[in-house]
Protein backbone atom coordinates (compact mmCIF):
# COMPACT_ATOMS: atom_id res chain seq x y z
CA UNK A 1 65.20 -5.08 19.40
CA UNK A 2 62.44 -4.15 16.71
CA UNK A 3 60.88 -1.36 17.54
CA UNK A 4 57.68 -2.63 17.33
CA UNK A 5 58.44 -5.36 19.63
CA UNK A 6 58.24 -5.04 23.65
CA UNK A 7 60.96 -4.82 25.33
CA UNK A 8 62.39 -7.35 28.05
CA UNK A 9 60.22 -5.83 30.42
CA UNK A 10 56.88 -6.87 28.29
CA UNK A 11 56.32 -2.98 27.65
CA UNK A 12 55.96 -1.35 24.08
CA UNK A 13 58.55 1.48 23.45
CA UNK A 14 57.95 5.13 23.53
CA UNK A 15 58.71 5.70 20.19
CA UNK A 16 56.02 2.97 19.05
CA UNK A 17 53.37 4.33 21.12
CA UNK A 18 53.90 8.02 19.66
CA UNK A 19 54.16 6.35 16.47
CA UNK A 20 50.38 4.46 16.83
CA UNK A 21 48.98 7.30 18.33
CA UNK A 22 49.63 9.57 15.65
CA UNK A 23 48.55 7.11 12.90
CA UNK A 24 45.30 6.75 15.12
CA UNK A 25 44.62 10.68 15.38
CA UNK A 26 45.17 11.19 11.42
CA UNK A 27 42.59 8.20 10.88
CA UNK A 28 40.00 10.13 12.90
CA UNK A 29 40.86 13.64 11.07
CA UNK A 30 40.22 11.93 7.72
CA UNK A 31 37.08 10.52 8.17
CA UNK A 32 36.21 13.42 9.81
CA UNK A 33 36.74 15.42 6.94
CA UNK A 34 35.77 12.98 4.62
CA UNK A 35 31.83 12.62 5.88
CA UNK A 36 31.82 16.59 5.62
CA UNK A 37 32.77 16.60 2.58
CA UNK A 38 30.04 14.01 1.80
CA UNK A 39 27.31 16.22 3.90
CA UNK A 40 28.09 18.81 1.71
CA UNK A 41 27.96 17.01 -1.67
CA UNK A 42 24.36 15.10 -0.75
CA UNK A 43 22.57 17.72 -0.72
CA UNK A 44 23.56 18.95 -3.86
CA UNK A 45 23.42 15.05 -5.17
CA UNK A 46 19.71 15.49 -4.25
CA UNK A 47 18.87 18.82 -5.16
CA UNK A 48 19.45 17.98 -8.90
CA UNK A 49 17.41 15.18 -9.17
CA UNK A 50 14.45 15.41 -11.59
CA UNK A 51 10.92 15.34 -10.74
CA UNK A 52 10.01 11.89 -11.94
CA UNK A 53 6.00 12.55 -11.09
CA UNK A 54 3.62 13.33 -13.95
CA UNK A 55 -0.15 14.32 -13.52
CA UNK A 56 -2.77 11.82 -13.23
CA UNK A 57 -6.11 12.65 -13.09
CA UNK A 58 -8.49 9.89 -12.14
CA UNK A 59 -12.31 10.41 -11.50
CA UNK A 60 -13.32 8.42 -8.11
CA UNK A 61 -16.88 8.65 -6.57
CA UNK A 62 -17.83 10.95 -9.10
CA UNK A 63 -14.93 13.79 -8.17
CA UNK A 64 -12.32 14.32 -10.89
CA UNK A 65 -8.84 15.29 -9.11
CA UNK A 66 -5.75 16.07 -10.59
CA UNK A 67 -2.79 14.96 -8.30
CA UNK A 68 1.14 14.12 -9.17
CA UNK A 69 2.67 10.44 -9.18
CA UNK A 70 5.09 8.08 -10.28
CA UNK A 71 4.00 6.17 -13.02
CA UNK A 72 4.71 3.17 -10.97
CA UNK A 73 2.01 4.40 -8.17
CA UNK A 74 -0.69 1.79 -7.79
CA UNK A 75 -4.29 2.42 -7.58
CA UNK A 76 -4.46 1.40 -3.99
CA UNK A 77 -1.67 3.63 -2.94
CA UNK A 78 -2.80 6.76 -5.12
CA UNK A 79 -6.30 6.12 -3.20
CA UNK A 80 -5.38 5.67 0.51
CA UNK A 81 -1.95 7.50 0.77
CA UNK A 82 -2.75 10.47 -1.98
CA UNK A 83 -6.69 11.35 -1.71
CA UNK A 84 -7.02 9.97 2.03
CA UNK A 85 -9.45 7.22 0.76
CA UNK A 86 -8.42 4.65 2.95
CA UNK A 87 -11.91 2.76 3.14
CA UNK A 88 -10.05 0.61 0.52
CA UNK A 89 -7.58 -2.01 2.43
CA UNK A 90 -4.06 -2.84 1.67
CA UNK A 91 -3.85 -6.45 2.72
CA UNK A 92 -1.88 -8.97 0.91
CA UNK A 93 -0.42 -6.08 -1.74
CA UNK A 94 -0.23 -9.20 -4.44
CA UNK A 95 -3.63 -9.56 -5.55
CA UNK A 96 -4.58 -12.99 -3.26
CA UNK A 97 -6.87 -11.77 -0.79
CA UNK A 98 -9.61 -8.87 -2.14
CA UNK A 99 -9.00 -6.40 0.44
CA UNK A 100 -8.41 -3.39 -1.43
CA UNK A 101 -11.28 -4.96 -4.51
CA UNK A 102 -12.76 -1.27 -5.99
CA UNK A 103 -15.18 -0.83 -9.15
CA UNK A 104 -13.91 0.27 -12.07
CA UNK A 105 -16.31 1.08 -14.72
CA UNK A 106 -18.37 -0.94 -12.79
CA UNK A 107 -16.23 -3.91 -12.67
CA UNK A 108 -14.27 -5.67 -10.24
CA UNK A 109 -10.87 -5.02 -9.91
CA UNK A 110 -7.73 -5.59 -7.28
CA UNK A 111 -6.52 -1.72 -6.87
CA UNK A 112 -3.10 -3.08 -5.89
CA UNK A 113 -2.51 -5.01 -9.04
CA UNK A 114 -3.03 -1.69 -11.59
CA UNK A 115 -1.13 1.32 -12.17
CA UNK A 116 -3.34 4.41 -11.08
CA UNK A 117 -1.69 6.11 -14.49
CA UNK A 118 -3.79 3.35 -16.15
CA UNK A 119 -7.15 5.10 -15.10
CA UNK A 120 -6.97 7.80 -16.81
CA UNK A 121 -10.80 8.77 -17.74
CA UNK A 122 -12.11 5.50 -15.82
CA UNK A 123 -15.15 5.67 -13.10
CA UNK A 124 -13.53 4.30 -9.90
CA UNK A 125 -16.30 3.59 -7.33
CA UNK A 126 -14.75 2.81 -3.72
CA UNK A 127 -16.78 2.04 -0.68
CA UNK A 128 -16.88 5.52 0.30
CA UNK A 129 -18.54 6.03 -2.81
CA UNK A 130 -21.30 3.24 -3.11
CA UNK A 131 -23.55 4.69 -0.38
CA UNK A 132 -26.23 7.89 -1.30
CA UNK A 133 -26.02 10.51 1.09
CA UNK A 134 -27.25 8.92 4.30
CA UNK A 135 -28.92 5.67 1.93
CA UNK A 136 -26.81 2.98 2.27
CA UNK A 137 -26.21 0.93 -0.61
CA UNK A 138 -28.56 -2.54 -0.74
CA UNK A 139 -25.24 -4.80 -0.09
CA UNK A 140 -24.16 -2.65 3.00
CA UNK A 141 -27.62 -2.58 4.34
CA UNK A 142 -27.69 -6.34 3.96
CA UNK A 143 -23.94 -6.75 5.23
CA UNK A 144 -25.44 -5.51 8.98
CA UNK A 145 -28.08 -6.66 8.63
CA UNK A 146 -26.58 -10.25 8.38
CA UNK A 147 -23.53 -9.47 10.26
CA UNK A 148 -21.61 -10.01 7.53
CA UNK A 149 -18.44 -9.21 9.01
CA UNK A 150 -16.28 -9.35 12.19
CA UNK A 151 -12.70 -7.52 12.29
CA UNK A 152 -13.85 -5.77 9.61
CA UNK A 153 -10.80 -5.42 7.59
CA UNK A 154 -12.06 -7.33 4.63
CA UNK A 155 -15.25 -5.50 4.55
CA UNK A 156 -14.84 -2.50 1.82
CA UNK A 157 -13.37 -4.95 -1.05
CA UNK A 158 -16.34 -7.48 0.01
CA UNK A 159 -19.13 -5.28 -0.22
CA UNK A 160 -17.32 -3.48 -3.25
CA UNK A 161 -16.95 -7.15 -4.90
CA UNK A 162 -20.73 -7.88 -4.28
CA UNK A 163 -21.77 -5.18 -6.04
CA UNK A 164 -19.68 -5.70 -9.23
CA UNK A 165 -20.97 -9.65 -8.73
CA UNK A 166 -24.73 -8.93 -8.69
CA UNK A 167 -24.21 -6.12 -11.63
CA UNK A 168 -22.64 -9.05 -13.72
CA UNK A 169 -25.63 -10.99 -13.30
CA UNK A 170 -24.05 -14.51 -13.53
CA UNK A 171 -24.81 -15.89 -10.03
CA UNK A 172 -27.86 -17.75 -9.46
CA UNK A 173 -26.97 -19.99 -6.55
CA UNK A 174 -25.41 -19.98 -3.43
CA UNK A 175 -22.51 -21.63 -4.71
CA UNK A 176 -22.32 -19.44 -7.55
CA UNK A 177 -22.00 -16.71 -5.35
CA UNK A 178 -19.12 -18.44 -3.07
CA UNK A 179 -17.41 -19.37 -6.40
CA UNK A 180 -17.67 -15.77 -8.07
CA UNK A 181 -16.66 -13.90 -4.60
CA UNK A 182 -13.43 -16.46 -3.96
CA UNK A 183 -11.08 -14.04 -4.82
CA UNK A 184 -12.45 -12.44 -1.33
CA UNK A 185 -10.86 -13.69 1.55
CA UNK A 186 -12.45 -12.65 5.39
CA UNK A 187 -9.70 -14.32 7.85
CA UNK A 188 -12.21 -14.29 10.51
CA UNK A 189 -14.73 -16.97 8.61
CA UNK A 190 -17.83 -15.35 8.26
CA UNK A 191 -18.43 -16.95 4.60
CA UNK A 192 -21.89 -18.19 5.78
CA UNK A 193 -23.18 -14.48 6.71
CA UNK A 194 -21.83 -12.94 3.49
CA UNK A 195 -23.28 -15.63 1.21
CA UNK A 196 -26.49 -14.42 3.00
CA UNK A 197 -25.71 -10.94 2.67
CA UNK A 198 -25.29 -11.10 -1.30
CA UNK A 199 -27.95 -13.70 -1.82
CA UNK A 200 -30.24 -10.78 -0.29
CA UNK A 201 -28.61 -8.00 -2.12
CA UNK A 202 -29.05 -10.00 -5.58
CA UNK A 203 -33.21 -10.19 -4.59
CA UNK A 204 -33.60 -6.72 -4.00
């Protein structure tokens, strides 16, 4: 009889079962030794890699701070997850729906779409920015005061995107200003109340 065949009794030998249990226990010391010997090399691994930040200074709401990033940092993520500006929204992260629309030099512009390295002596304006003290700006006075909004999510890159709209100067008409401000999505519909909101702003 093989030895790795039962025997007439359906049973596995002795010697097999030694065998198999041996094999088993020499697996488990391997591996065991093998992930320590990983442990130890990780940290190591890590330890050595180079610090692949550089600093970026960027001037927001009139405040110039220095702070370190990857040059692959967006603006959106330098300003909510680096200087705690999280006025500005991070909603579709590709540039569709406006959420996270700031000023730069005045103009409109998707913060998740541009390097923050890019800004580099550029005035950023966010929302937390726009208002004087306790004056609100004209477009967030006229936002409540034509409840302009409902979740609220949207909000920021709206008001931010009115601002750069009426300092354009192009829009003349309502459906100028639905046209101009299309890039601005508000999921809960309140289209009507915003063109009101900006059609104020733009006579004040």
């Amino acid at each position: 009889m093989h030895e790795n065949e039962p025997d007439s009794s359906g049973e596995y030998s002795r010697r097999t079962l030694l065998k198999s249990a041996a094999v088993i226990g020499a697996g488990v010391v391997l591996a065991k030794h093998g992930n320590a010997a990983q442990a130890e090399v990780a940290p190591a691994a890590m330890e050595s890699e180079p610090d692949t930040t550089v600093p970026v200074t960027l001037t927001i709401n009139g405040s110039t701070r220095t702070i370190p990033l990857e040059p692959r940092v967006t603006l959106l993520d330098a300003l909510r997850e680096h200087l705690n500006l999280q006025g500005t929204k991070k909603g579709c992260d590709h540039g569709q729906c406006g959420a996270c629309t700031v000023l730069v030099n005045g103009t409109r512009v998707n913060s998740c779409l541009t390097l923050a390295i890019m800004h580099t002596g550029d005035q950023i304006t966010t929302i937390e920015g726009l208002a004087q003290g306790d004056a609100l700006h004209p477009v967030q006075s006229a936002f409540i005061e034509h409840d302009a909004f409902q979740c609220g999510y949207c909000t920021p890159g709206q008001i931010c995107s009115a601002v750069g709209l009426i300092k354009e100067g192009r829009c003349k008409t309502d459906d100028d200003i639905r046209e101009m401000m299309a890039g601005n999505l508000c999921r809960c519909g309140a289209y009507v109340n915003i063109v009101a909101a900006v059609r104020q702003a733009m006579q004040s």
